[in-house]
Structure formats: C-alpha cells, structure tokens
C-alpha atoms as a PDB file:
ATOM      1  CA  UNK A   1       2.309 -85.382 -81.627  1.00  0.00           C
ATOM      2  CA  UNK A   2       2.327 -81.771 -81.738  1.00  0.00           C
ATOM      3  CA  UNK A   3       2.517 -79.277 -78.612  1.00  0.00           C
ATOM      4  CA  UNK A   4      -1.329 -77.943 -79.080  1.00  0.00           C
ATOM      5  CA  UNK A   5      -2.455 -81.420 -79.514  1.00  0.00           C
ATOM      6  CA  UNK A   6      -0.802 -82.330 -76.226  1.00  0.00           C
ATOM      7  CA  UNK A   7      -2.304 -79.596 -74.598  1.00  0.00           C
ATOM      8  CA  UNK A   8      -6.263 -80.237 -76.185  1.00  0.00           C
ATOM      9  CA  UNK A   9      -5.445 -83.562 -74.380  1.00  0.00           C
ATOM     10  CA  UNK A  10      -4.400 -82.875 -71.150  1.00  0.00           C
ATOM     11  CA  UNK A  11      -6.748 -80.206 -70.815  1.00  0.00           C
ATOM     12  CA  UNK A  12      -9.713 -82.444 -71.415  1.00  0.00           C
ATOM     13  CA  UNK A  13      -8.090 -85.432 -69.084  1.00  0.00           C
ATOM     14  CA  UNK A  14      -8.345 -82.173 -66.738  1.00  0.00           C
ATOM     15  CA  UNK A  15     -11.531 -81.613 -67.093  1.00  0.00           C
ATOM     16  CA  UNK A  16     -12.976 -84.969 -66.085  1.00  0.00           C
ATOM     17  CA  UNK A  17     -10.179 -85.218 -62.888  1.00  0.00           C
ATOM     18  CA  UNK A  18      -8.244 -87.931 -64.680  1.00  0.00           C
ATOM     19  CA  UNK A  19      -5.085 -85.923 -63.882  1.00  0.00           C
ATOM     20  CA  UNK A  20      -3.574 -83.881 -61.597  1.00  0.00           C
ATOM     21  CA  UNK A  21      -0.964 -81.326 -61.886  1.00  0.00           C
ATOM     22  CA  UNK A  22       1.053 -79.706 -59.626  1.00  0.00           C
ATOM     23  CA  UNK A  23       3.032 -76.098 -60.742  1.00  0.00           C
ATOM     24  CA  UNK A  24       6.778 -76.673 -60.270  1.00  0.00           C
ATOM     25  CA  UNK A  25       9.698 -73.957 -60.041  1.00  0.00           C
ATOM     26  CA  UNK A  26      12.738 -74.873 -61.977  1.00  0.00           C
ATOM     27  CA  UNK A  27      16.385 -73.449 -60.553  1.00  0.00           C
ATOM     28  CA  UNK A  28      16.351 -70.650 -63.404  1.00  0.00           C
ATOM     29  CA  UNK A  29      13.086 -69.589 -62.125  1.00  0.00           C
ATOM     30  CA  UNK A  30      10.524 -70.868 -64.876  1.00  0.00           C
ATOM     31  CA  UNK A  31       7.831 -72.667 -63.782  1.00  0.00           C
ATOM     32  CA  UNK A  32       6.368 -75.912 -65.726  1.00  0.00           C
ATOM     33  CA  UNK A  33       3.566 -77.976 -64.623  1.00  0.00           C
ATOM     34  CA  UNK A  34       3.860 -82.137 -64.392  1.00  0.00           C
ATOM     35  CA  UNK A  35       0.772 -84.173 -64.441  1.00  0.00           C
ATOM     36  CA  UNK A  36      -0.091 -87.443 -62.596  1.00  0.00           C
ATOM     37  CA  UNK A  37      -3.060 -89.596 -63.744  1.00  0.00           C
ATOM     38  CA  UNK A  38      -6.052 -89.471 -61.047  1.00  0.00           C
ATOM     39  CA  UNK A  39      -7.072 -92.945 -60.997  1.00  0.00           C
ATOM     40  CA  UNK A  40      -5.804 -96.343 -60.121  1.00  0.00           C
ATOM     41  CA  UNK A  41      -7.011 -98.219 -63.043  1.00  0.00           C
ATOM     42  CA  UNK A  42      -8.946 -98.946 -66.362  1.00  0.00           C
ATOM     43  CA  UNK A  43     -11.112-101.917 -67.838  1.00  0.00           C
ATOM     44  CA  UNK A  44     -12.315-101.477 -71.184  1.00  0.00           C
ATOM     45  CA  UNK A  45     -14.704-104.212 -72.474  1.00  0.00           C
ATOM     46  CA  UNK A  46     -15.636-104.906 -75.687  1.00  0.00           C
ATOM     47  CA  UNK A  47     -19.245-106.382 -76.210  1.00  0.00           C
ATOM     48  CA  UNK A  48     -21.711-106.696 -78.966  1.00  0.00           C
ATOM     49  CA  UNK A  49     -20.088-104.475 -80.778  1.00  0.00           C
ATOM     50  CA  UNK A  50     -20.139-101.697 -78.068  1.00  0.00           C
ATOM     51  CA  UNK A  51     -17.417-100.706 -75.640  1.00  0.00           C
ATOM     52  CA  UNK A  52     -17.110 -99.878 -72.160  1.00  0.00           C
ATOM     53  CA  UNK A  53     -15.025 -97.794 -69.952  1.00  0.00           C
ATOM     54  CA  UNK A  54     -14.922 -97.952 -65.966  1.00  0.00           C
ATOM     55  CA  UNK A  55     -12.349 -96.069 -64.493  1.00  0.00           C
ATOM     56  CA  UNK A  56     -11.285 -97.111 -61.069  1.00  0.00           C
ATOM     57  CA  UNK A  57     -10.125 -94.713 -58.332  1.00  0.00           C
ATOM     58  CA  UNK A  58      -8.944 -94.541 -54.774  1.00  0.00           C
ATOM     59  CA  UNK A  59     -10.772 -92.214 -52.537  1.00  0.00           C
ATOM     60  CA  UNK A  60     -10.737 -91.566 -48.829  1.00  0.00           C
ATOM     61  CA  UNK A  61     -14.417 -91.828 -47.328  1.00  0.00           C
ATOM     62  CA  UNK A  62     -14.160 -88.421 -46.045  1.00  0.00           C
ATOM     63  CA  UNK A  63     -13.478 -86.713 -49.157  1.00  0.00           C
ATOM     64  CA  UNK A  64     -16.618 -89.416 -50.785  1.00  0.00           C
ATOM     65  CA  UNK A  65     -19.099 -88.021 -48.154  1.00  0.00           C
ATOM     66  CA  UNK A  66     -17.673 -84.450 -48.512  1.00  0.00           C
ATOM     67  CA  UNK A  67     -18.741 -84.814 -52.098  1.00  0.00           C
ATOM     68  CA  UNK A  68     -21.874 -86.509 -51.632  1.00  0.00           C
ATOM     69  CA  UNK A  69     -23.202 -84.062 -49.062  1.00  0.00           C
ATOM     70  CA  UNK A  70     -22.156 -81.197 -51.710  1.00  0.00           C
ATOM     71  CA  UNK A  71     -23.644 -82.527 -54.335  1.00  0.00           C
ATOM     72  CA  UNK A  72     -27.034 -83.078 -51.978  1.00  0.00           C
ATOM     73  CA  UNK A  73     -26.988 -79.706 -50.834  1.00  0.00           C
ATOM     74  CA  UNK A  74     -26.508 -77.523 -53.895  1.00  0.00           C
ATOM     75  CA  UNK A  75     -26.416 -73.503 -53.148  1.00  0.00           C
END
C-alpha cells in the first residue's frame, strides 16, 4: 500500500473517531504520530443481500452526558 493511500485512510478513520493518535518525540528529535483504534469492537452482518456495520465502544457516562448535553444545547 502506498504512503498517500495510508494517509487517505487514517485520515478518514480520523474523521469518524475510530482512531486516536497521540504525537510522539523520537531521541533525534523528530516527531511521528502512532494511532490506536477508538473502539472496542465490530459486527458486520450480512443480510438479504445488504450489510451492516455496528461499531462498539467504551465510554465513561460522564463524557456520554457531556456529549449529549452539547449536542442539546448547540451555540
């Protein structure tokens, strides 16, 4: 797989929060990135010749209701 198809990738895994990355300083002083998926698991099913995705993910409540009351109160 080439390099810019790597980075289409992760950028859209980025963009719907299925990853995480975290900036990282090597000992020469260049800094590189690592990702981490975002989610605990996946079920795809396959029906009637349609598929579905449901992605499964740990939260903390207070980070649910954080999000929840932002998403009620837009400003």
């Amino acid at each position: 797989m080439s390099l810019p198809t790597v980075y289409r990738r992760i950028e859209m895994l980025s963009e719907y929060e299925l990853v995480k990355d975290q900036t990282l300083v090597a000992d020469d002083g260049n800094h590189y990135k690592i990702y981490e998926s975002n989610f605990e698991s996946t079920v795809i099913s396959l029906e009637d010749d349609e598929y579905r995705v449901r992605i499964y993910r740990e939260e903390n409540l207070p980070d649910r209701f954080s999000q929840l009351w932002d998403d009620l109160n837009p400003e």
